[in-house]
Protein backbone atom coordinates (compact mmCIF):
# COMPACT_ATOMS: atom_id res chain seq x y z
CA UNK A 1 173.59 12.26 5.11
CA UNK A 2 174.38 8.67 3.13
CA UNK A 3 174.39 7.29 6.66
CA UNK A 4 170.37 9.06 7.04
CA UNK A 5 169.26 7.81 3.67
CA UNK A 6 170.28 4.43 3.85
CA UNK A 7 168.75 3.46 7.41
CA UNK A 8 165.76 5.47 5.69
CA UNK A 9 166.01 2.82 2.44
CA UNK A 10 166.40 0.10 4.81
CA UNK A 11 163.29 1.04 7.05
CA UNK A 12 161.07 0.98 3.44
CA UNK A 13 162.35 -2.55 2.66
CA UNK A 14 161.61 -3.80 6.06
CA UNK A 15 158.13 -1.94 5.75
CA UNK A 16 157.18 -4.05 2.13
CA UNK A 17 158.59 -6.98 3.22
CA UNK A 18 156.74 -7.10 6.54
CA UNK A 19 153.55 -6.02 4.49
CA UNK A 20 154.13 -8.77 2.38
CA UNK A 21 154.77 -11.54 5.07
CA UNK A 22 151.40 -10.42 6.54
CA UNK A 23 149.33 -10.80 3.64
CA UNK A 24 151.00 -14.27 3.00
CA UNK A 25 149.96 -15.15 6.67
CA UNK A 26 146.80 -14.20 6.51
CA UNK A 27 146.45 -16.35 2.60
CA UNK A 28 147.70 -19.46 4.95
CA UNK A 29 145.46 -18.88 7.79
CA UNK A 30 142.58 -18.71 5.20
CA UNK A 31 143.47 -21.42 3.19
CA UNK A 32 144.26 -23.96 6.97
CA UNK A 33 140.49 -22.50 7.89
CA UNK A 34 138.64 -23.84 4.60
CA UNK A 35 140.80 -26.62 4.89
CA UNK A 36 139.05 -27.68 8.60
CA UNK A 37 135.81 -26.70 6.92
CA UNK A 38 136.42 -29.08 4.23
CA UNK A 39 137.51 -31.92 6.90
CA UNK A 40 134.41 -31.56 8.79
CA UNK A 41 132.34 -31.57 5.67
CA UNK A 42 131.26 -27.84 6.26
CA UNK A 43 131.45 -27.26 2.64
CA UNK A 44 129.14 -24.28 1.97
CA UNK A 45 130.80 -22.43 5.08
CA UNK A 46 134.18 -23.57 3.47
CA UNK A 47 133.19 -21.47 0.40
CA UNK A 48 131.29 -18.67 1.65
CA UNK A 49 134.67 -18.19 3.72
CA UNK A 50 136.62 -18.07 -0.01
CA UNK A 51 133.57 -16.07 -1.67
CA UNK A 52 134.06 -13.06 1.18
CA UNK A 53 137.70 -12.92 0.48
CA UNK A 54 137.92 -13.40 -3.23
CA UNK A 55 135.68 -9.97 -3.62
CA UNK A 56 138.89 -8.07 -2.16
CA UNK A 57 141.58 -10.22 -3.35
CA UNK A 58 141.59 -12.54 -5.91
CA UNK A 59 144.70 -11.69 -7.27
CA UNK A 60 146.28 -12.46 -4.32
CA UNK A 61 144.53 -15.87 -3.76
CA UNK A 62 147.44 -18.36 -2.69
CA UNK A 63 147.01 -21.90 -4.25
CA UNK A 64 146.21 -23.41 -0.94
CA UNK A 65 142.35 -21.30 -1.02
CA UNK A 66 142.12 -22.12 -4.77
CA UNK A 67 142.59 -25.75 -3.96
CA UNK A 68 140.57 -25.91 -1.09
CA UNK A 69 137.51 -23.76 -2.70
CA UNK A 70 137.67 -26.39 -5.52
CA UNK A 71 137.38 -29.59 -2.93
CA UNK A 72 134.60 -27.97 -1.40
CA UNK A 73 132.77 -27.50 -4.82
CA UNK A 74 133.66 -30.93 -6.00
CA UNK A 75 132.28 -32.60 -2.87
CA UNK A 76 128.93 -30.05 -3.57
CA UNK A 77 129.03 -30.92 -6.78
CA UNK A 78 128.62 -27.46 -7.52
CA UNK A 79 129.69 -27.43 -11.28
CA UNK A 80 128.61 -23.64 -11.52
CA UNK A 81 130.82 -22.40 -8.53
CA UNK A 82 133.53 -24.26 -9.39
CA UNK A 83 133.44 -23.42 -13.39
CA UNK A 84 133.53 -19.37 -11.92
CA UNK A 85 136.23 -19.71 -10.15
CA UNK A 86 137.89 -21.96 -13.11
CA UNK A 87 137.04 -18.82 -15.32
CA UNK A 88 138.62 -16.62 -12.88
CA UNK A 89 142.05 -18.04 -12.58
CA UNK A 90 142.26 -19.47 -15.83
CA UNK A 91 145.07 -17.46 -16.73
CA UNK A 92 147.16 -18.52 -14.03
CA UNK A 93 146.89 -22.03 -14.63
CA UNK A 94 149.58 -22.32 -17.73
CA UNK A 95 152.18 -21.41 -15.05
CA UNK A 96 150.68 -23.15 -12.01
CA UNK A 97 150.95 -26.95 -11.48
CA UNK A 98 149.50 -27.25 -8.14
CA UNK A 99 145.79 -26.07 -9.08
CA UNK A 100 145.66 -27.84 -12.37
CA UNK A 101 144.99 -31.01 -10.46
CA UNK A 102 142.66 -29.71 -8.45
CA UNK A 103 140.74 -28.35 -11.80
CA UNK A 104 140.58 -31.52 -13.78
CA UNK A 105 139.52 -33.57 -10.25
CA UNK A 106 136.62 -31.06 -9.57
CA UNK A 107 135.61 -31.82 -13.97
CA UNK A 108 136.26 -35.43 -13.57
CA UNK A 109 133.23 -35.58 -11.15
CA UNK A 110 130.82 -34.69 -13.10
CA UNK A 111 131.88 -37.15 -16.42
């Protein structure tokens, strides 16, 4: 009976954790695709690609699409797409030091 429940426990673990990995995968796949939109100056497909998927899950926006929806506004120069999605993850920002850049480069193009 132990023996049942913990190859049950073990099961669930491997379950979230393989839910988790897949969501994380799919964050880096979307973030490596805006990034080739952003290369090939395909801004505006680069950010209707991050506006489809930030509907259903901006909470679990890596840094990577944050960073890359910010290059494509700054090279739009899209100050009012790039101040929503400021607004959006503005409380994330006291604990993140990889998109902080990215802000104050996207504000420092329009001084």
């Amino acid at each position: 009976m132990i023996k049942t429940l913990l190859i049950n426990n073990h099961l669930k673990l491997i379950r979230i954790v393989g839910n988790c990995l897949s969501t994380n995968r799919s964050n880096i796949n979307l973030g490596d695709q805006m990034k080739i939109l952003n290369d090939t100056k395909q801004f505006e497909s680069a950010l209707e690609l991050f506006n489809k998927y930030k509907d259903k899950n901006l909470d679990k926006c890596s840094n990577w699409i944050i960073i890359q929806a910010l290059r494509a506004c700054t090279n739009l120069r899209d100050i009012e797409h790039g101040s929503i999605i400021h607004n959006l993850i503005s409380s994330r920002l006291k604990y993140d030091s990889y998109v902080l850049p990215a802000i104050i480069h996207f504000y420092s193009k329009f001084i």
